[in-house]
Each structure stands twice: as structure tokens, then as C-alpha cells.
N, C-alpha and C. Protein backbone atom coordinates (compact mmCIF):
# COMPACT_ATOMS: atom_id res chain seq x y z
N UNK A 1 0.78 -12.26 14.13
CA UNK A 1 0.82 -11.02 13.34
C UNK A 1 -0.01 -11.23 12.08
N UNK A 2 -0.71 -10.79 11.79
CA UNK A 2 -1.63 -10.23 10.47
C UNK A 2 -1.76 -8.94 10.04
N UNK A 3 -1.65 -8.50 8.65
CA UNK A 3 -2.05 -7.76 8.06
C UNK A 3 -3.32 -7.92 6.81
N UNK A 4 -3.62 -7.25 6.75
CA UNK A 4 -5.20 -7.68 6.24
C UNK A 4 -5.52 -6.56 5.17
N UNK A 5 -5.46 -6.99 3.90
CA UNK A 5 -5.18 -5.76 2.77
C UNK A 5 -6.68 -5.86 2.02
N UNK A 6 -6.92 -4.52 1.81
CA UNK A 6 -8.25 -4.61 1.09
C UNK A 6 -8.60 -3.56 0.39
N UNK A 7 -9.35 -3.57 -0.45
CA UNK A 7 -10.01 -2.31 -1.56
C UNK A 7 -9.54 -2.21 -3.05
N UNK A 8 -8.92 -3.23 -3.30
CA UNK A 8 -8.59 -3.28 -4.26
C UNK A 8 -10.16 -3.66 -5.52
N UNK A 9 -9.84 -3.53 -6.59
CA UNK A 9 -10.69 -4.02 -7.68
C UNK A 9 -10.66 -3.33 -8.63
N UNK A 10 -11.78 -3.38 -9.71
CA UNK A 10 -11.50 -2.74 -11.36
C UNK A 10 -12.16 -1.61 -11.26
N UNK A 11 -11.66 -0.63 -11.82
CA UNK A 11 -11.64 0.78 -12.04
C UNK A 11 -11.02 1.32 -13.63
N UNK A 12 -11.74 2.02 -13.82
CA UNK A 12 -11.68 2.93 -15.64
C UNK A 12 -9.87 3.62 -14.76
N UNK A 13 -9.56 4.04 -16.23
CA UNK A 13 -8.46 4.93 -16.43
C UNK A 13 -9.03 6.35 -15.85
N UNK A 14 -8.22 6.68 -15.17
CA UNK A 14 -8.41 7.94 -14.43
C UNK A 14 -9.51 8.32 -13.30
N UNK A 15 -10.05 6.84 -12.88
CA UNK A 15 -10.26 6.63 -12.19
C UNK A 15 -9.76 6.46 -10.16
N UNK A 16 -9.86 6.40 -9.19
CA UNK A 16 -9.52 6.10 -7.98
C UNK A 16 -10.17 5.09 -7.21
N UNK A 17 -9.25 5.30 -6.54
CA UNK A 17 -9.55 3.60 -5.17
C UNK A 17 -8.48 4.03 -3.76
N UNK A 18 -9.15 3.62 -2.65
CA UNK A 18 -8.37 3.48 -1.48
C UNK A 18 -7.85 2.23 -0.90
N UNK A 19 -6.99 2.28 -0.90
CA UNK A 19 -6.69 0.87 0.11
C UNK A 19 -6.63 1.11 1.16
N UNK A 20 -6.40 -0.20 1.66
CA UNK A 20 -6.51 -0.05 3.30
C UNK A 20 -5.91 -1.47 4.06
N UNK A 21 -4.92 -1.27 5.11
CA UNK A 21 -4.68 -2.87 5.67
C UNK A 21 -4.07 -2.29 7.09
N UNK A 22 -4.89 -3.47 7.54
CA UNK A 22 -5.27 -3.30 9.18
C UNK A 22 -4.32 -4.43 9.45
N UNK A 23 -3.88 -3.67 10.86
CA UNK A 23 -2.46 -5.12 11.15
C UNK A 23 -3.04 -5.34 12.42
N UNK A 24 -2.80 -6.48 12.51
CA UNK A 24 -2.84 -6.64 14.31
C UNK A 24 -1.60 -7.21 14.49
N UNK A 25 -1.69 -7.84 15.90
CA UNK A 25 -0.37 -8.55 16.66
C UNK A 25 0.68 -7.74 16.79
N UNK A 26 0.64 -6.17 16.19
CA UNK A 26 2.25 -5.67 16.41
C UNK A 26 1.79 -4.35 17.10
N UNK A 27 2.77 -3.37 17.42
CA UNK A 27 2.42 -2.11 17.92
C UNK A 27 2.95 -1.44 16.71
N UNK A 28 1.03 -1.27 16.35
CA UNK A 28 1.44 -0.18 14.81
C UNK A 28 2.36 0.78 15.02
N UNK A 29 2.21 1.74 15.69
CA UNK A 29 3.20 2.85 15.97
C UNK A 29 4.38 2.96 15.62
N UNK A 30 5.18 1.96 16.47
CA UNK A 30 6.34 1.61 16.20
C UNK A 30 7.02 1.60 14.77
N UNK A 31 6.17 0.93 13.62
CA UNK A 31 6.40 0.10 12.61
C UNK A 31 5.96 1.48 11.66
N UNK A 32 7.16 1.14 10.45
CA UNK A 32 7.21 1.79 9.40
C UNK A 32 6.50 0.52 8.18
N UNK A 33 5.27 1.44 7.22
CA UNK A 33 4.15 1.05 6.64
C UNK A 33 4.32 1.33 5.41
N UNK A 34 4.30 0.20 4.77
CA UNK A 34 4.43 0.17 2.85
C UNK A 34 3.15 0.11 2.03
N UNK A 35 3.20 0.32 0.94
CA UNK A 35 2.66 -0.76 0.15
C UNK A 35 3.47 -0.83 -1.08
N UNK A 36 3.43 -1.75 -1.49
CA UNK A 36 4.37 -2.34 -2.81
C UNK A 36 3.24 -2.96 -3.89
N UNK A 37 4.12 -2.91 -4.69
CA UNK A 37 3.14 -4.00 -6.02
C UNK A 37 3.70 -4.84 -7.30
N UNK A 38 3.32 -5.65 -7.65
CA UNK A 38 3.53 -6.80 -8.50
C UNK A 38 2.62 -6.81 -9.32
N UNK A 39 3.33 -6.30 -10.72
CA UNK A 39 2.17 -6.28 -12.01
C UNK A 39 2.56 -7.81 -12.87
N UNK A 40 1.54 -8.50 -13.39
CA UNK A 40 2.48 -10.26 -13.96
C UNK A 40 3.59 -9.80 -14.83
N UNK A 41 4.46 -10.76 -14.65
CA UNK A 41 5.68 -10.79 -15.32
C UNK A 41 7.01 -10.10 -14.25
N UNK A 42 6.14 -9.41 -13.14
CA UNK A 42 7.23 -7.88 -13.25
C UNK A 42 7.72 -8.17 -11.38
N UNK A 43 8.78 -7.90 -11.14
CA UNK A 43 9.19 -8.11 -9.61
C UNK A 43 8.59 -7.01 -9.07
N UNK A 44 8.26 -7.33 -7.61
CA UNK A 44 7.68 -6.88 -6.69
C UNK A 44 8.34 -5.26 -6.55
N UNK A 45 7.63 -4.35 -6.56
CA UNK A 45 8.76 -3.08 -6.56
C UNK A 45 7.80 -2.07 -4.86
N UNK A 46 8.28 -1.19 -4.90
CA UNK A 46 7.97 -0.18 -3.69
C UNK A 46 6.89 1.11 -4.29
N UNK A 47 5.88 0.95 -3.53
CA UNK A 47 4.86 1.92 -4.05
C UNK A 47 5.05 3.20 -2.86
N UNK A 48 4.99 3.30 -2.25
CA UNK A 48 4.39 4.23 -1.06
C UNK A 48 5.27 3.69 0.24
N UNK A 49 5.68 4.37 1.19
CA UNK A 49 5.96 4.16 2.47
C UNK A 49 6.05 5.16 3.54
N UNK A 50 5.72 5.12 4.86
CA UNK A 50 5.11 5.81 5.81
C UNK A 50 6.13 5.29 7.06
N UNK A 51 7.13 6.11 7.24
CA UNK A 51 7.71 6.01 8.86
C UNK A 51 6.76 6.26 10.11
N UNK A 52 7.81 5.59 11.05
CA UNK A 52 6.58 5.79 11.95
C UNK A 52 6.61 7.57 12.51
N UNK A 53 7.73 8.10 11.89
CA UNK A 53 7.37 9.80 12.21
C UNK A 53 6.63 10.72 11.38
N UNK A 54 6.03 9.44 10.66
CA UNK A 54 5.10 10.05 9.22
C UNK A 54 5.73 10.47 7.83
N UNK A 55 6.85 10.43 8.04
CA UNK A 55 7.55 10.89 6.78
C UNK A 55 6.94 9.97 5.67
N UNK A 56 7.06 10.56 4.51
CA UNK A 56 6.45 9.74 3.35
C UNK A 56 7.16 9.43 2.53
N UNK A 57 7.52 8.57 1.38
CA UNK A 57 8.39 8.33 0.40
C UNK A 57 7.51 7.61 -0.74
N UNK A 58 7.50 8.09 -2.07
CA UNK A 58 7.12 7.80 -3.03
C UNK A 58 7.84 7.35 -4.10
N UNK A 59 6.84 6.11 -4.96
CA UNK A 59 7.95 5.64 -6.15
C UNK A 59 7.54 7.23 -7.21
N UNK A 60 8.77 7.49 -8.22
CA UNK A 60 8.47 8.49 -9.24
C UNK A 60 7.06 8.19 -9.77
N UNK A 61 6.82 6.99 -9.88
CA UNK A 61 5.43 7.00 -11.26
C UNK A 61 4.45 6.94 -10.32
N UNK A 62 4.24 7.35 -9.15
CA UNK A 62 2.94 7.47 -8.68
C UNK A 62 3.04 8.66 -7.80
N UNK A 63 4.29 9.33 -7.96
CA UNK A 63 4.07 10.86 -7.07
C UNK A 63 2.77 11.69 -7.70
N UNK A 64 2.57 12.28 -7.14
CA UNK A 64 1.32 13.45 -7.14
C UNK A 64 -0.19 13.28 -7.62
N UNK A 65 0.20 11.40 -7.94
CA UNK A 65 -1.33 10.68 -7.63
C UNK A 65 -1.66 9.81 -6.36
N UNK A 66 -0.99 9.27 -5.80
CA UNK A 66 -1.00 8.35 -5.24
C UNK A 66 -0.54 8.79 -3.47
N UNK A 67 -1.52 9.07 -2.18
CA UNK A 67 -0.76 9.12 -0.82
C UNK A 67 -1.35 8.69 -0.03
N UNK A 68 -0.10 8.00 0.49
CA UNK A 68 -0.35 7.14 1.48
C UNK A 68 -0.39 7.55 3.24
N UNK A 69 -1.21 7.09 3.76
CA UNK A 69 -1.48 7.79 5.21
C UNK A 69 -1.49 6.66 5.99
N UNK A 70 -1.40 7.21 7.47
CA UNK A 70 -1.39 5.79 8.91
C UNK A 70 -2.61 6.53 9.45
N UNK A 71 -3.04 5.75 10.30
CA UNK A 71 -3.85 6.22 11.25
C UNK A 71 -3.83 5.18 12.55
N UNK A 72 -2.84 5.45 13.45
CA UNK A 72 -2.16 4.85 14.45
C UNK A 72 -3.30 4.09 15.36
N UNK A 73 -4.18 5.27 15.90
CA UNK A 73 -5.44 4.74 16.56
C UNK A 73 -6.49 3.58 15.82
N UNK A 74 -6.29 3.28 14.50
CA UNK A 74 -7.06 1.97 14.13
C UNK A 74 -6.30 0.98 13.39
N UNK A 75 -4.46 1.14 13.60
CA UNK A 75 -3.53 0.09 13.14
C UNK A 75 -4.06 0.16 11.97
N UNK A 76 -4.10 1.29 10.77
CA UNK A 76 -4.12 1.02 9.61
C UNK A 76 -3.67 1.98 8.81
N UNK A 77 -3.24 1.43 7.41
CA UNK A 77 -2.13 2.64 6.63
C UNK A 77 -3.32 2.44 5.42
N UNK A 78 -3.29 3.79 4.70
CA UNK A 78 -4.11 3.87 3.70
C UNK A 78 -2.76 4.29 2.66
N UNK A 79 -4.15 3.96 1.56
CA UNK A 79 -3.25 3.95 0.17
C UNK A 79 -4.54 4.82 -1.01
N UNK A 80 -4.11 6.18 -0.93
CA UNK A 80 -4.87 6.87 -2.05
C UNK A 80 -4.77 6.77 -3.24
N UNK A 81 -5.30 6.25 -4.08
CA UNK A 81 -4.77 6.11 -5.43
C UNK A 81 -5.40 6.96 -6.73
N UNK A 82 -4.83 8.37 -6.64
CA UNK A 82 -5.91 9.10 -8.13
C UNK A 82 -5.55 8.56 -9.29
N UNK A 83 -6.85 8.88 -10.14
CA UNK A 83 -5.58 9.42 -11.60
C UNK A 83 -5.21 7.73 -12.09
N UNK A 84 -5.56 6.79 -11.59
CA UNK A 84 -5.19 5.43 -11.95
C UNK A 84 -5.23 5.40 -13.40
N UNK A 85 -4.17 4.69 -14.24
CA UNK A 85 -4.06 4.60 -15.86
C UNK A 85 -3.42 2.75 -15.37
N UNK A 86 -3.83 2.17 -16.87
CA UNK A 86 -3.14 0.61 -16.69
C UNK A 86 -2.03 0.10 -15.98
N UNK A 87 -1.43 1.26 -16.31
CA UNK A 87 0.17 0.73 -15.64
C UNK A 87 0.09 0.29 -14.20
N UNK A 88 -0.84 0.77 -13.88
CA UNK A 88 -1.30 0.47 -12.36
C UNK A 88 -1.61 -0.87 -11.88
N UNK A 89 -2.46 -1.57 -12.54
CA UNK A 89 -2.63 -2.86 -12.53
C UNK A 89 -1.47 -3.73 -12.09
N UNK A 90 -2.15 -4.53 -11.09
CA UNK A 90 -0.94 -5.19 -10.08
C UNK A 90 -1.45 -5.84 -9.37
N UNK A 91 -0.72 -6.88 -8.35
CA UNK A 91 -1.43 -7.09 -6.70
C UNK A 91 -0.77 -6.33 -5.79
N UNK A 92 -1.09 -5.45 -4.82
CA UNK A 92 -1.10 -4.58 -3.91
C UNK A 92 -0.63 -4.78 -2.57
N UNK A 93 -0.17 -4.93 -2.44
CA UNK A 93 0.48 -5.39 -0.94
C UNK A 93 0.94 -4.25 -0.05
N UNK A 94 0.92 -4.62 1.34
CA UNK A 94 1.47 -3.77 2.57
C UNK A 94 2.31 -4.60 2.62
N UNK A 95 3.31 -3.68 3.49
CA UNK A 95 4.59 -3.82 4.38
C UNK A 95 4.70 -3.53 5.75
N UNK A 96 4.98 -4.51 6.65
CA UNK A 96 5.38 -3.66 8.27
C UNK A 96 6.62 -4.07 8.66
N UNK A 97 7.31 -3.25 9.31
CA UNK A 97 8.47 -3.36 9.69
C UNK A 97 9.13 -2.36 10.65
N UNK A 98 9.80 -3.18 11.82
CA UNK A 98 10.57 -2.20 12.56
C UNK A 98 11.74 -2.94 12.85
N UNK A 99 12.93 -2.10 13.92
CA UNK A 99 13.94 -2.39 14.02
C UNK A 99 14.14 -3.42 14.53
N UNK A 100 14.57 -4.56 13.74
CA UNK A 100 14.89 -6.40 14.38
C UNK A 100 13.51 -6.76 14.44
N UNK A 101 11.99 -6.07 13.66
CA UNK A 101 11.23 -6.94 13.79
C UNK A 101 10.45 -6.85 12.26
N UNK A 102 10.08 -8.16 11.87
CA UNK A 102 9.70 -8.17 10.87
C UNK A 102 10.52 -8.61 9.46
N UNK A 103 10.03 -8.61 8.46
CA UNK A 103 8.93 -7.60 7.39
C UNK A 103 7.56 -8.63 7.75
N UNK A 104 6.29 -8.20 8.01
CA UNK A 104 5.27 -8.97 8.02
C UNK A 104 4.56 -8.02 6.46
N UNK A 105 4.26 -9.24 5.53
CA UNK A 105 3.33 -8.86 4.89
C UNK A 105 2.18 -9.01 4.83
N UNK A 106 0.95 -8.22 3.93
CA UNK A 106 -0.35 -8.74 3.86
C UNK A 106 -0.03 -9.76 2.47
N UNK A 107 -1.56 -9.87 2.79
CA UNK A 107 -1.88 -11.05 1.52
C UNK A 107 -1.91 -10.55 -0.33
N UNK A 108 -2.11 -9.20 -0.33
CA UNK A 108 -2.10 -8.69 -1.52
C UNK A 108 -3.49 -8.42 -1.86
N UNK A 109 -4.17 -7.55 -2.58
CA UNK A 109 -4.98 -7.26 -3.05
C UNK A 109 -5.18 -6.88 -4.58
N UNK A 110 -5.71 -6.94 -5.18
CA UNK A 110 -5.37 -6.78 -6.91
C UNK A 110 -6.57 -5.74 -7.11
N UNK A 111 -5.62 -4.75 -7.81
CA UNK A 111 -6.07 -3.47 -8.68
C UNK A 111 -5.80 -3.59 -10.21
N UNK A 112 -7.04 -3.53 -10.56
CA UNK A 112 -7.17 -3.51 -12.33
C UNK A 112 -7.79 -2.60 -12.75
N UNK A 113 -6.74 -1.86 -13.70
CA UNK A 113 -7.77 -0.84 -14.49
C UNK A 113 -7.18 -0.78 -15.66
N UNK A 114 -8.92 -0.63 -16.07
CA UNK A 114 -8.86 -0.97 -17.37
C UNK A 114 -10.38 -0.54 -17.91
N UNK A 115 -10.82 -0.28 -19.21
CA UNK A 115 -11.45 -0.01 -19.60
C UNK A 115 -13.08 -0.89 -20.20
């Protein structure tokens, strides 16, 4: 199993970026799709998540900037990010997970913005 996280990097305030992490070894479908993040100092918290019936769930501080999408046919969950301000700054991680299988994570990707 791999997940493979990418698109991260530095971006101005109010700026955007997409992520993106491609899994293999599992049947995407199945599997309900995160991404989370870790700013230094700060525990790992829940950014975005995607059932596998598409339902969506958002943390408060990134609703109505930030959505996250699957796209089943290329095993990959995206991560829209508008509107980026510092607070954002973090390493970026996916989540996969289904019933009795998993959590497989990616490796993390780091988003900085900043001026």
C-alpha cells in the first residue's frame, strides 16, 4: 500500500494550491479519503474528508476555502485550497481507510505561506 502526496509548496497569503495523493495497493473506492495537517509545535488535526459515498466533512477554519474531491477512476483525492493565509502552513497529509482496513498514510507534503 502507498499513498503518494504532492503539490504542496510556498504560496503568498490569499493565494491557492491543489493537492493531490494517489494510492495504490488498495481499492480506492472502498476507502474513505482525508487529508490532515501538522503545523510545528501543533498535533496532527483533520483537514478535509471524503466517504466513499462522497459525502464531505470539513474542519471550521477551512470551510468555504478549502474542497476536497476523489476521483475513483485515477485512485486519487484532491485537496483545493483557496484563500490560503499563514495559519495554513503545515505538512499535509492524506488518510485512507476502510472497515478493518487500514489507516494507511502518505508521506506528507508541506504548504507554506507566507509572504
Amino acid at each position: 500500500v502507498q499513498l503518494q502526496a504532492s503539490g504542496g509548496g510556498l504560496v503568498q497569503p490569499g493565494g491557492s494550491l491543489r493537492l493531490s495523493c494517489v494510492a495504490s495497493g488498495i481499492s480506492f473506492s472502498m476507502y474513505s479519503m482525508g487529508w490532515y495537517r501538522q503545523a510545528p509545535g501543533k498535533q496532527r488535526g483533520t483537514v478535509a474528508t471524503v466517504a466513499s459515498d462522497g459525502s464531505t466533512n470539513y474542519a471550521d477554519s477551512v470551510k468555504g476555502r478549502f474542497t476536497i474531491t476523489r476521483d475513483n477512476a485515477k485512485n486519487t483525492v484532491y485537496l483545493q485550497m483557496n484563500s490560503l493565509n499563514p495559519e495554513d502552513t503545515a505538512v499535509y497529509y492524506c488518510k485512507g481507510s476502510a472497515y478493518r482496513l487500514g489507516p494507511y498514510w502518505g508521506q506528507g507534503t508541506l504548504v507554506t505561506v507566507s509572504s
